[in-house]
C-alpha atoms as a PDB file:
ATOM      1  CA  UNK A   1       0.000   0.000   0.000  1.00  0.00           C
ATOM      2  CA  UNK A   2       1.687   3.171  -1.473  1.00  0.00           C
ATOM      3  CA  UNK A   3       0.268   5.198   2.420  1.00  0.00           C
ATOM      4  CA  UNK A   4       1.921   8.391   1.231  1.00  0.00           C
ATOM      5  CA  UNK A   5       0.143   8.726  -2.039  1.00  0.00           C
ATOM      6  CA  UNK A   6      -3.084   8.283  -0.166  1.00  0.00           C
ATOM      7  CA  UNK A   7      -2.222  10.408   2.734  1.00  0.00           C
ATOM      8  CA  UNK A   8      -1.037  13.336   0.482  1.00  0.00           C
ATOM      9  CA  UNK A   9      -3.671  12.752  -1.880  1.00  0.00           C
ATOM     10  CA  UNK A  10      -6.317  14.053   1.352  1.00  0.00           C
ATOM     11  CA  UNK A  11      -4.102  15.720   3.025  1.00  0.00           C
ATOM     12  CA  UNK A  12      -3.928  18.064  -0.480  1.00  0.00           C
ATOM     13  CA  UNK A  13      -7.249  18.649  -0.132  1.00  0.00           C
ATOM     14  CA  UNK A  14      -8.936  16.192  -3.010  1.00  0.00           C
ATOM     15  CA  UNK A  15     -11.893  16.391  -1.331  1.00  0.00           C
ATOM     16  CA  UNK A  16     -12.883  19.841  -1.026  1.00  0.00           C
ATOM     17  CA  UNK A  17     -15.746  20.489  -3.100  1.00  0.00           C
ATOM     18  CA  UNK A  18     -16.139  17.050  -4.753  1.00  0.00           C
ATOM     19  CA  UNK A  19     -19.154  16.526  -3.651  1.00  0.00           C
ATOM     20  CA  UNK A  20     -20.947  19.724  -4.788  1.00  0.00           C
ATOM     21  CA  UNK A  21     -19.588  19.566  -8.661  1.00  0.00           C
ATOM     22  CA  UNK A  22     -20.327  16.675 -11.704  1.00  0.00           C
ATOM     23  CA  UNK A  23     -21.571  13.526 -10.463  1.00  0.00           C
ATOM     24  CA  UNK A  24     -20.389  14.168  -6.448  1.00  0.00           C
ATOM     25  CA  UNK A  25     -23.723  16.135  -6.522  1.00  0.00           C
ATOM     26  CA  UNK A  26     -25.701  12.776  -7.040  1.00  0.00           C
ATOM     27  CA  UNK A  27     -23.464  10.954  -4.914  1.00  0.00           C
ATOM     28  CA  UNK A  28     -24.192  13.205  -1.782  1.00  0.00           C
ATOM     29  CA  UNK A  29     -27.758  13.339  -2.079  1.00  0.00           C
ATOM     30  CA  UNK A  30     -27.847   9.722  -2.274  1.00  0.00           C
ATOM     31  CA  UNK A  31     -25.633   8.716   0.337  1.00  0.00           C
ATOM     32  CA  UNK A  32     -27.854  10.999   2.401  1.00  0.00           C
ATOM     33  CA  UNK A  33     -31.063   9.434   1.761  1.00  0.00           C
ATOM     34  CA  UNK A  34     -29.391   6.164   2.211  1.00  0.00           C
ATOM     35  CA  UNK A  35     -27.908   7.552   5.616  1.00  0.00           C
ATOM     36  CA  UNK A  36     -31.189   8.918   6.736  1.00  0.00           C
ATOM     37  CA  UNK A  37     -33.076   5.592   6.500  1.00  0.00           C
ATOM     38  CA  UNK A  38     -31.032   3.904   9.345  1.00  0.00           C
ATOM     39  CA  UNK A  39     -29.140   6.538  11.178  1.00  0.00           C
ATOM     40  CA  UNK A  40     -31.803   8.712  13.451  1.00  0.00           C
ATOM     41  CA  UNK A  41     -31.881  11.732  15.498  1.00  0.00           C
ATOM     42  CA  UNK A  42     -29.862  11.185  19.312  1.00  0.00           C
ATOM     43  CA  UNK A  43     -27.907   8.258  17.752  1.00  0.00           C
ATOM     44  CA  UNK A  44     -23.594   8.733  18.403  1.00  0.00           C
ATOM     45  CA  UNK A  45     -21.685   8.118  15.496  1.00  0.00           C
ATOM     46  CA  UNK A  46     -18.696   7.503  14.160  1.00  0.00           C
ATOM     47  CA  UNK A  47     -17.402   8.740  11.143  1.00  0.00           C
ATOM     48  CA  UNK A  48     -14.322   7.314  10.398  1.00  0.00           C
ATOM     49  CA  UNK A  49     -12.043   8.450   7.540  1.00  0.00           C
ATOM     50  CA  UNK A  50     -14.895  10.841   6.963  1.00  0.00           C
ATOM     51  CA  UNK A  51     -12.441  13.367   4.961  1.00  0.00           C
ATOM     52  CA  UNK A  52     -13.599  17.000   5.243  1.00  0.00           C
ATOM     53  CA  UNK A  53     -16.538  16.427   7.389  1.00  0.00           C
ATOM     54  CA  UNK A  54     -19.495  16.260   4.764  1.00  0.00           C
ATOM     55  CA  UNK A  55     -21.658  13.754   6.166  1.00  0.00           C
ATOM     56  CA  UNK A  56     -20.361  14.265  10.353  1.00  0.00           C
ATOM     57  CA  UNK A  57     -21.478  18.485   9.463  1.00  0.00           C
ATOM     58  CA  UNK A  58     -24.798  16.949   8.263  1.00  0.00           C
ATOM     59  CA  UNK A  59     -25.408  14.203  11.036  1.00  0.00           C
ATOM     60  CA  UNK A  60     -24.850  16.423  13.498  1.00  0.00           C
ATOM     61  CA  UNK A  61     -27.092  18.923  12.380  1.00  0.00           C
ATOM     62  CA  UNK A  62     -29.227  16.207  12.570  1.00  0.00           C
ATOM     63  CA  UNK A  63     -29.185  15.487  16.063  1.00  0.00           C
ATOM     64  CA  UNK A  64     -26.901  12.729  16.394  1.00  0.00           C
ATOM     65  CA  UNK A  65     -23.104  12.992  18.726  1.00  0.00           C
ATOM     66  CA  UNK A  66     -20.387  12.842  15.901  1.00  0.00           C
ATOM     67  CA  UNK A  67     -17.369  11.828  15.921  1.00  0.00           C
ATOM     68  CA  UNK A  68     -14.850  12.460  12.817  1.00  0.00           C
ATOM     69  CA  UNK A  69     -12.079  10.102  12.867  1.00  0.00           C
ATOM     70  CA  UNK A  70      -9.768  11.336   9.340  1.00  0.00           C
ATOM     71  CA  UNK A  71      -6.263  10.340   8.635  1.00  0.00           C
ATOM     72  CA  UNK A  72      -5.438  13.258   7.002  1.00  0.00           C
ATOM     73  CA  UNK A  73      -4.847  16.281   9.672  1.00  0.00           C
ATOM     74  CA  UNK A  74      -5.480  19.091   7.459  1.00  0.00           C
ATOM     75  CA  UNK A  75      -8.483  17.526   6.589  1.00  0.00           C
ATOM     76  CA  UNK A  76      -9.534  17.486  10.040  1.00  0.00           C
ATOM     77  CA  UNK A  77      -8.860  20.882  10.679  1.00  0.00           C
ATOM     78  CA  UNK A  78     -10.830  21.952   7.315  1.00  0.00           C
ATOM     79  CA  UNK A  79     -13.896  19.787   9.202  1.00  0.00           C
ATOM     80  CA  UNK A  80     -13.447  21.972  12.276  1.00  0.00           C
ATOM     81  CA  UNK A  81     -13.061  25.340  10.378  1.00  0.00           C
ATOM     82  CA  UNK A  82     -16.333  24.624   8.464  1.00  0.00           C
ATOM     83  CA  UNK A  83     -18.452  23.348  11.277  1.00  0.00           C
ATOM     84  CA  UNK A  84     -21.963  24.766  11.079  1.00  0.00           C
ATOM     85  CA  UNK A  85     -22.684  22.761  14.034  1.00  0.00           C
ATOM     86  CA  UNK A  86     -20.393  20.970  16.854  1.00  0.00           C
ATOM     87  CA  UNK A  87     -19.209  17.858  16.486  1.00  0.00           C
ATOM     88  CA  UNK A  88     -15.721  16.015  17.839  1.00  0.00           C
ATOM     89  CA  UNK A  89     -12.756  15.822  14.915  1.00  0.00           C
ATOM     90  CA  UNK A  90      -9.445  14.028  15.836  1.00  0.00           C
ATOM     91  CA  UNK A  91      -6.713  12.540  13.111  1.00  0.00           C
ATOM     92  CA  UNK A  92      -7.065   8.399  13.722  1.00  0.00           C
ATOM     93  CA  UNK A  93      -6.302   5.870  11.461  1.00  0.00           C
ATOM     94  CA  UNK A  94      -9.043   3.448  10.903  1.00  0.00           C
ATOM     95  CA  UNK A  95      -6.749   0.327  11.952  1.00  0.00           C
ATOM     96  CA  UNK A  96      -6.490   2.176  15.632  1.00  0.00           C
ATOM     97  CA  UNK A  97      -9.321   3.907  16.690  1.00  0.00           C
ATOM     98  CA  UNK A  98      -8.735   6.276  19.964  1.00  0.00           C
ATOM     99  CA  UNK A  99     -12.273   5.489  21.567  1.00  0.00           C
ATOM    100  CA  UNK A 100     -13.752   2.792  24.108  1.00  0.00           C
ATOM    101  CA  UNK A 101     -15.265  -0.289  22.852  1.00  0.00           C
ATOM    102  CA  UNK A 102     -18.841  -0.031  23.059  1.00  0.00           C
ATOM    103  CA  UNK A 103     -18.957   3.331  22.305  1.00  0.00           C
ATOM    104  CA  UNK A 104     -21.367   4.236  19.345  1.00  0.00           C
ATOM    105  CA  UNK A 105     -24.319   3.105  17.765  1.00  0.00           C
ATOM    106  CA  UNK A 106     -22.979   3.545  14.079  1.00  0.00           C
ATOM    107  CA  UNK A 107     -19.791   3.730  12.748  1.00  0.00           C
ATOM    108  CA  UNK A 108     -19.665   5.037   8.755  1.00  0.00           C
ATOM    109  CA  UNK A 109     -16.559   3.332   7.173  1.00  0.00           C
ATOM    110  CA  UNK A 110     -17.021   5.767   3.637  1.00  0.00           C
ATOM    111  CA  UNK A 111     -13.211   5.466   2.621  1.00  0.00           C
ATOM    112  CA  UNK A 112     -10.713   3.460   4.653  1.00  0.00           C
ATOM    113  CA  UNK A 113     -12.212  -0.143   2.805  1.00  0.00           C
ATOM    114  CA  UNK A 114     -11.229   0.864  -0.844  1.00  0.00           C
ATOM    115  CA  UNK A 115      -8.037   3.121   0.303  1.00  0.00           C
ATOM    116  CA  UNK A 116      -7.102   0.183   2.968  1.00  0.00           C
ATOM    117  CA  UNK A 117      -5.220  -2.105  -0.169  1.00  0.00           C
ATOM    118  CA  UNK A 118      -4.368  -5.058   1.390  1.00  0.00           C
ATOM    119  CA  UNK A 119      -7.142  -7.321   2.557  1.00  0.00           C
ATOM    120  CA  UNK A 120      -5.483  -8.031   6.244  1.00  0.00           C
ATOM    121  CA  UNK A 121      -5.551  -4.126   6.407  1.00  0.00           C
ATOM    122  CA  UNK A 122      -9.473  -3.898   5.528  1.00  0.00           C
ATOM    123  CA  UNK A 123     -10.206  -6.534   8.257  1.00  0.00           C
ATOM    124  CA  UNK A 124      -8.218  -4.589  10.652  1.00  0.00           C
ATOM    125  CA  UNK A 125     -10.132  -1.749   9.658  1.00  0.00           C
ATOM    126  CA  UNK A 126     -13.429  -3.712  10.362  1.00  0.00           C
ATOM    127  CA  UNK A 127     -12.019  -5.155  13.602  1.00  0.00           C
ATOM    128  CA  UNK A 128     -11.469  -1.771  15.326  1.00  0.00           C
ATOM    129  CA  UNK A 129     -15.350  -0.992  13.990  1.00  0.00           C
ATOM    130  CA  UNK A 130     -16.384  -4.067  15.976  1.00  0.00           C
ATOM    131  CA  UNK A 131     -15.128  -3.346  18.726  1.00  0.00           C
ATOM    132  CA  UNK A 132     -16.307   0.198  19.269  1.00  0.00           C
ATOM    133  CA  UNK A 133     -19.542  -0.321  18.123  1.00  0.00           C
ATOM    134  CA  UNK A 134     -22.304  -1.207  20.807  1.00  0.00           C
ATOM    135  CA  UNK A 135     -24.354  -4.876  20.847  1.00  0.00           C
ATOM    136  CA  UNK A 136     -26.065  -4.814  17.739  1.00  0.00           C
ATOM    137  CA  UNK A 137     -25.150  -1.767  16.587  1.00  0.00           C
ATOM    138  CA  UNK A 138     -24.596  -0.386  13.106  1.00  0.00           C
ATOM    139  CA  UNK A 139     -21.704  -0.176  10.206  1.00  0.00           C
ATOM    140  CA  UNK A 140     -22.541   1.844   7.028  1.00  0.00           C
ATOM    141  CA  UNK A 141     -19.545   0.618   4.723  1.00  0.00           C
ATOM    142  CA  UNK A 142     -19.241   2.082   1.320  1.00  0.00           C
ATOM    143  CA  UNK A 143     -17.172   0.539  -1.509  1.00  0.00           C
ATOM    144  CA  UNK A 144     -16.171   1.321  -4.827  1.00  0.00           C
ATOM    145  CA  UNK A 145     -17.126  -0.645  -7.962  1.00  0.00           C
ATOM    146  CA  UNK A 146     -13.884  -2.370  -9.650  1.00  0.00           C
ATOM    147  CA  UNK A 147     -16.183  -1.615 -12.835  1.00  0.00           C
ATOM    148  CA  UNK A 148     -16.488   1.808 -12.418  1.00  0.00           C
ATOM    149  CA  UNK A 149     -13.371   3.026 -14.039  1.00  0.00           C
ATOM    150  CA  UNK A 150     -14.258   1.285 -17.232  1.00  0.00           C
ATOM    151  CA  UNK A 151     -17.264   2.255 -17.568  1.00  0.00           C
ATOM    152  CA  UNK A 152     -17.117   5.638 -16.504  1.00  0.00           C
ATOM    153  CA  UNK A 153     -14.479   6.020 -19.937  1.00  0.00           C
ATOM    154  CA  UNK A 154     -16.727   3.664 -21.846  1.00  0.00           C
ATOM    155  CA  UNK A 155     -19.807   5.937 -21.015  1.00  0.00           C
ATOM    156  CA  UNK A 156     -18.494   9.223 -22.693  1.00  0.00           C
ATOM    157  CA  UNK A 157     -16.069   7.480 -24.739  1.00  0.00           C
ATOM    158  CA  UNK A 158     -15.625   9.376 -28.362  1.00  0.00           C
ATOM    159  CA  UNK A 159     -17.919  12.010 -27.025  1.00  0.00           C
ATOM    160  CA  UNK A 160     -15.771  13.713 -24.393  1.00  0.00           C
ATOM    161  CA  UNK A 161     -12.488  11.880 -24.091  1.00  0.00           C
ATOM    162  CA  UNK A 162     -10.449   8.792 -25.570  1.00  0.00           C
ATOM    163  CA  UNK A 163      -8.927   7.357 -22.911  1.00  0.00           C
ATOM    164  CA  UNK A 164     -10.258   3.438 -23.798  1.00  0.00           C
ATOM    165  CA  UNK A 165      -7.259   4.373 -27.046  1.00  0.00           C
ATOM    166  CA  UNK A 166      -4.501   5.227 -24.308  1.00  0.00           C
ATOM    167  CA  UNK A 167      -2.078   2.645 -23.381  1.00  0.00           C
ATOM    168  CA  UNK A 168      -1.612   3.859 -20.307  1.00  0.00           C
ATOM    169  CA  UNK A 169      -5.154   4.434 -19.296  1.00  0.00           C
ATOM    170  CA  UNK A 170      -5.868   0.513 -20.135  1.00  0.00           C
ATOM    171  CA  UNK A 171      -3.188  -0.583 -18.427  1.00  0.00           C
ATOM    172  CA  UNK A 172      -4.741   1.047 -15.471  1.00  0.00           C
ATOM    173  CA  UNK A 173      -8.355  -0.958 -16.420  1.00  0.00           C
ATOM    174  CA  UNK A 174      -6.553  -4.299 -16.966  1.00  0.00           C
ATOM    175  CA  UNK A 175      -4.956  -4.174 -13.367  1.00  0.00           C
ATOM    176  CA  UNK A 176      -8.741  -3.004 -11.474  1.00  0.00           C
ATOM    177  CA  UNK A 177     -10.766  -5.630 -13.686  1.00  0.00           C
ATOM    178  CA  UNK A 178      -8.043  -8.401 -13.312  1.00  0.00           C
ATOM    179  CA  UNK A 179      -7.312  -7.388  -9.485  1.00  0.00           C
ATOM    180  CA  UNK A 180      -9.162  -5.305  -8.249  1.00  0.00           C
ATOM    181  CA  UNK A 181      -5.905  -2.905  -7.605  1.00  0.00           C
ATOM    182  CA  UNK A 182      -6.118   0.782  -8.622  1.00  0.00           C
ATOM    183  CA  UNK A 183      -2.713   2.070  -9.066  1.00  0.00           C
ATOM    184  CA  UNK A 184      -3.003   5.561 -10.722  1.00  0.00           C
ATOM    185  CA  UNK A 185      -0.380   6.475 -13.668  1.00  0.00           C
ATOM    186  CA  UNK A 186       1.741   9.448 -13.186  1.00  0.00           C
ATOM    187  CA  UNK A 187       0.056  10.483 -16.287  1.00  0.00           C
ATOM    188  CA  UNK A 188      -3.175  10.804 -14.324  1.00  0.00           C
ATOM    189  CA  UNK A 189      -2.163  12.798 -10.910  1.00  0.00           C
ATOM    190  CA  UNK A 190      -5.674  13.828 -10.541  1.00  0.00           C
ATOM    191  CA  UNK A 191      -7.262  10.407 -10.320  1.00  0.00           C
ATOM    192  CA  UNK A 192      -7.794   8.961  -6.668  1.00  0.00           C
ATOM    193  CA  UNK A 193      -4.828   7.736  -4.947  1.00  0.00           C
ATOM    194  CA  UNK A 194      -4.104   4.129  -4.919  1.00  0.00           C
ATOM    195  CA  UNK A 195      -7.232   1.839  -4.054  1.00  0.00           C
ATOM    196  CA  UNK A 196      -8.844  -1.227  -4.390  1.00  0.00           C
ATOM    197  CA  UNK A 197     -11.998  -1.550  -5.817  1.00  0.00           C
ATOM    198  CA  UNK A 198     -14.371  -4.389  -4.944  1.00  0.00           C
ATOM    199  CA  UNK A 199     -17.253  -6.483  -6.577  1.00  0.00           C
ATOM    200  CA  UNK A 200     -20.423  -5.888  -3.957  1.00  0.00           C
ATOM    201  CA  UNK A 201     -20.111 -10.079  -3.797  1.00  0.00           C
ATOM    202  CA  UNK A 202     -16.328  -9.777  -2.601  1.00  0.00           C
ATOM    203  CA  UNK A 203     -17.313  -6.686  -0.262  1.00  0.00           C
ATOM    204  CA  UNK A 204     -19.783  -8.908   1.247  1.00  0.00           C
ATOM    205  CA  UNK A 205     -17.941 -11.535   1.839  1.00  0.00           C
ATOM    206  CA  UNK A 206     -15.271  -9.704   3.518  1.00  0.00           C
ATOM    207  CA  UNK A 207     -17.348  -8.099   6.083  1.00  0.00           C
ATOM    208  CA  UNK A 208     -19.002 -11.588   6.784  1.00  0.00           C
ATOM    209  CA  UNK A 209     -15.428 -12.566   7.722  1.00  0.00           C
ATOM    210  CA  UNK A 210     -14.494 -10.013   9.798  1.00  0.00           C
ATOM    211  CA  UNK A 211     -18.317 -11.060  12.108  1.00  0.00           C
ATOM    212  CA  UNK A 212     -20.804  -8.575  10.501  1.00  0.00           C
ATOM    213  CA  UNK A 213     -24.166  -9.767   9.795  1.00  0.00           C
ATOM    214  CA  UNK A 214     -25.178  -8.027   6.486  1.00  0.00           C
ATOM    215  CA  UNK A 215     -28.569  -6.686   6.064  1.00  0.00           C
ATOM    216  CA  UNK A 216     -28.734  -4.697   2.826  1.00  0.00           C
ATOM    217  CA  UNK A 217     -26.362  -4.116  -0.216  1.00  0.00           C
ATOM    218  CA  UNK A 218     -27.575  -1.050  -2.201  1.00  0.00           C
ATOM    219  CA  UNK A 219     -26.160   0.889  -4.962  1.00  0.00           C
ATOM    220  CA  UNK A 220     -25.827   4.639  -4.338  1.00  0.00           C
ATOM    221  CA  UNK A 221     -25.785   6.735  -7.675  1.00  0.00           C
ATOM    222  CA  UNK A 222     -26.797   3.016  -9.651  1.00  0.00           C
ATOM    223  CA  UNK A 223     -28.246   2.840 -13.014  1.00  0.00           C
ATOM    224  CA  UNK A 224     -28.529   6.554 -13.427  1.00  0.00           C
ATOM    225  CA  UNK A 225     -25.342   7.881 -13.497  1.00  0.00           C
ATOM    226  CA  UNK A 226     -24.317   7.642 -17.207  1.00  0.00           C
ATOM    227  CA  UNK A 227     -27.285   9.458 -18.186  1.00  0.00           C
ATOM    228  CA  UNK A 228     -26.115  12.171 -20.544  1.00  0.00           C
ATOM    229  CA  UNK A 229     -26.545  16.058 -18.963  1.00  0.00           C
ATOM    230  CA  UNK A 230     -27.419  14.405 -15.922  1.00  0.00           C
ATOM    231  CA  UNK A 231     -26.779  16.831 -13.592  1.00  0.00           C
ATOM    232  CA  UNK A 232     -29.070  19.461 -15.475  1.00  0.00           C
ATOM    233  CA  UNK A 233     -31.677  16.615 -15.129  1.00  0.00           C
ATOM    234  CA  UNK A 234     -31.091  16.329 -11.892  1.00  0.00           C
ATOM    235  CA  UNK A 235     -31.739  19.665 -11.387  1.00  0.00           C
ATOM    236  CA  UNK A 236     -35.264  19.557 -13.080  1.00  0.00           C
ATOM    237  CA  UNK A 237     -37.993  18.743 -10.436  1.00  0.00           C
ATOM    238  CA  UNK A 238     -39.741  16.327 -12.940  1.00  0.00           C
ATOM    239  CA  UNK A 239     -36.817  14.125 -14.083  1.00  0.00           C
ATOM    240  CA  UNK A 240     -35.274  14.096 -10.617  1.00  0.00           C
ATOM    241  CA  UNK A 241     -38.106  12.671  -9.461  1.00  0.00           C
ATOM    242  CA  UNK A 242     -37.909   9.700 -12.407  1.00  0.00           C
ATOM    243  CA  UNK A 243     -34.351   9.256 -11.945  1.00  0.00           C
ATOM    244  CA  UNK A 244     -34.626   8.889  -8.227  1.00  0.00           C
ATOM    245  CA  UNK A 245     -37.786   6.372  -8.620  1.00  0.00           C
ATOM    246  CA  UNK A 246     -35.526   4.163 -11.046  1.00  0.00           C
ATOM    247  CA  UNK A 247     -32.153   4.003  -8.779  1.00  0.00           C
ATOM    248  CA  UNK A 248     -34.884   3.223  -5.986  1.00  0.00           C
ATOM    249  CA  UNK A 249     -36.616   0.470  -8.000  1.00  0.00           C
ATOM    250  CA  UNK A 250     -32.973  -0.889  -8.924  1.00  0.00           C
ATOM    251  CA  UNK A 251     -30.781   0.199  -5.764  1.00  0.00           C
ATOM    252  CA  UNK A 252     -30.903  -3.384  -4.705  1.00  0.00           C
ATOM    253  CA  UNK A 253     -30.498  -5.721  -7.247  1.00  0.00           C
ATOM    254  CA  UNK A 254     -27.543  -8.134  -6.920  1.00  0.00           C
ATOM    255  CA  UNK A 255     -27.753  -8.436 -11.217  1.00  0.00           C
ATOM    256  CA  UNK A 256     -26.819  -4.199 -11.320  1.00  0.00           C
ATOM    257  CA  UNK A 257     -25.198  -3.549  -7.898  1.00  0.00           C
ATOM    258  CA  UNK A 258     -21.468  -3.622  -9.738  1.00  0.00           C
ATOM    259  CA  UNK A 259     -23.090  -1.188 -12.475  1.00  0.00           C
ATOM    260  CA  UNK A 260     -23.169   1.705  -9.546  1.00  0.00           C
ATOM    261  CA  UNK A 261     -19.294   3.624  -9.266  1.00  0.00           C
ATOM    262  CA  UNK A 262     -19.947   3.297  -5.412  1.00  0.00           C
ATOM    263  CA  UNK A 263     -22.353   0.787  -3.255  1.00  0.00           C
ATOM    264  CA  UNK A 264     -23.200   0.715   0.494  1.00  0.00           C
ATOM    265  CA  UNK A 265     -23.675  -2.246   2.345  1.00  0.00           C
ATOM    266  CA  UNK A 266     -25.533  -1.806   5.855  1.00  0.00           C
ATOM    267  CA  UNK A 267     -24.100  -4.533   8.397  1.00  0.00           C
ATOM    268  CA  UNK A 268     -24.689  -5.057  12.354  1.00  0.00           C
ATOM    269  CA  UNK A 269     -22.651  -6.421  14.783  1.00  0.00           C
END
């Protein structure tokens, strides 16, 4: 795991505004609803490797006693700079988690389990969630589709770039599809930092291993997302609604669940 390409991708600032541009808009608003369906007001949680603060700003705003657990320090102090409301924000690594066991009644893991590259690392990762989370309490775990790099070229491919005719950008495909690695060419330094990119069966299986019991597996921007001008339809009251209705219909289907760039499984202890 190459730790100081991840580390100084976040600790760059990557994040920053992601989620408000291109198809970070749809992710957001997902992820929200998604979050909103099993996290509720008075809850604690834990956000760990929760970047900038996006989703702890939101939860507590909410209600809920948050606590942001980022590897990346600047990040962390970006999170407290922008608070709108208080929460706790410490720098933690996701393998060592300063808080008691028992201590929350969801834990997001939105990050370390696709930048975490080596499998032993991932059920570290999953350990430390076990063990502060309370008797049948909750972990939101998001992963990234080992798909998603393909077809996000395939789906404007001609139309707004080539990269399916660059060597190097195939190379980088024939590595995630084969295994699953993401190792980003120097050509690329905007892409995300090293990663490893799961199939939702393989993401599955791994928190099974490390004693979750899953309960759903759903996709979080899903069939929609190569829809061309789709963030001017999702601006549009009408289509947003239609869009949202078909990722709803579809969000969990095990046949399309790869299909969607990210996916969230919903696990307890």
């Amino acid at each position: 795991m190459n730790n100081k390409e991840i580390y100084d991708f976040y600790e760059n600032g990557a994040e920053i505004g992601r989620l408000e541009r291109g198809l970070g808009v749809i992710e957001a608003a997902r992820t929200k609803e998604l979050l909103a369906r099993y996290i509720k007001p008075g809850m604690t949680v834990f956000d760990v490797g929760g970047g900038i603060g996006y989703y702890s700003d939101w939860l507590a705003s909410m209600g809920c006693t948050v606590s942001l657990y980022e590897l990346a320090p600047s990040a962390v102090r970006y999170a407290i700079d922008h608070q709108t409301v208080p929460y706790h924000a410490e720098p933690a690594d996701a393998r060592s988690l300063p808080a008691e066991e028992e201590s929350c009644d969801a834990l997001l893991l939105m990050g370390p389990l696709y930048h975490l590259t080596g499998k032993q690392d991932r059920l570290k990762a999953l350990g430390e969630a076990r063990r502060v989370l309370r008797h049948g309490g909750l972990l939101i775990a998001t992963g990234i589709s080992k798909f998603s790099s393909a077809t996000w070229a395939l789906s404007t491919y001609r139309t707004a770039n080539d990269f399916i005719d660059d060597e190097t950008y195939m190379d980088m495909l024939r590595g995630e599809l084969t295994t699953g690695e993401h190792h980003r060419p120097e050509k690329y330094p905007h892409f995300i930092a090293e990663a490893y990119f799961h199939t939702p069966e393989g993401f599955s299986d791994e928190l099974k291993e490390a004693g979750f019991a899953i309960g759903d597996m759903l996709a979080i921007e899903g069939i929609i997302w190569p829809t061309p001008d789709l963030n001017a339809k999702w601006e549009d009251i009408s289509s947003h609604e239609r869009l949202l209705e078909l990722l709803r219909l579809t969000e969990s289907e095990p046949s399309v669940l790869g299909y969607s760039p990210h996916f969230m499984a919903i696990a307890s202890k």
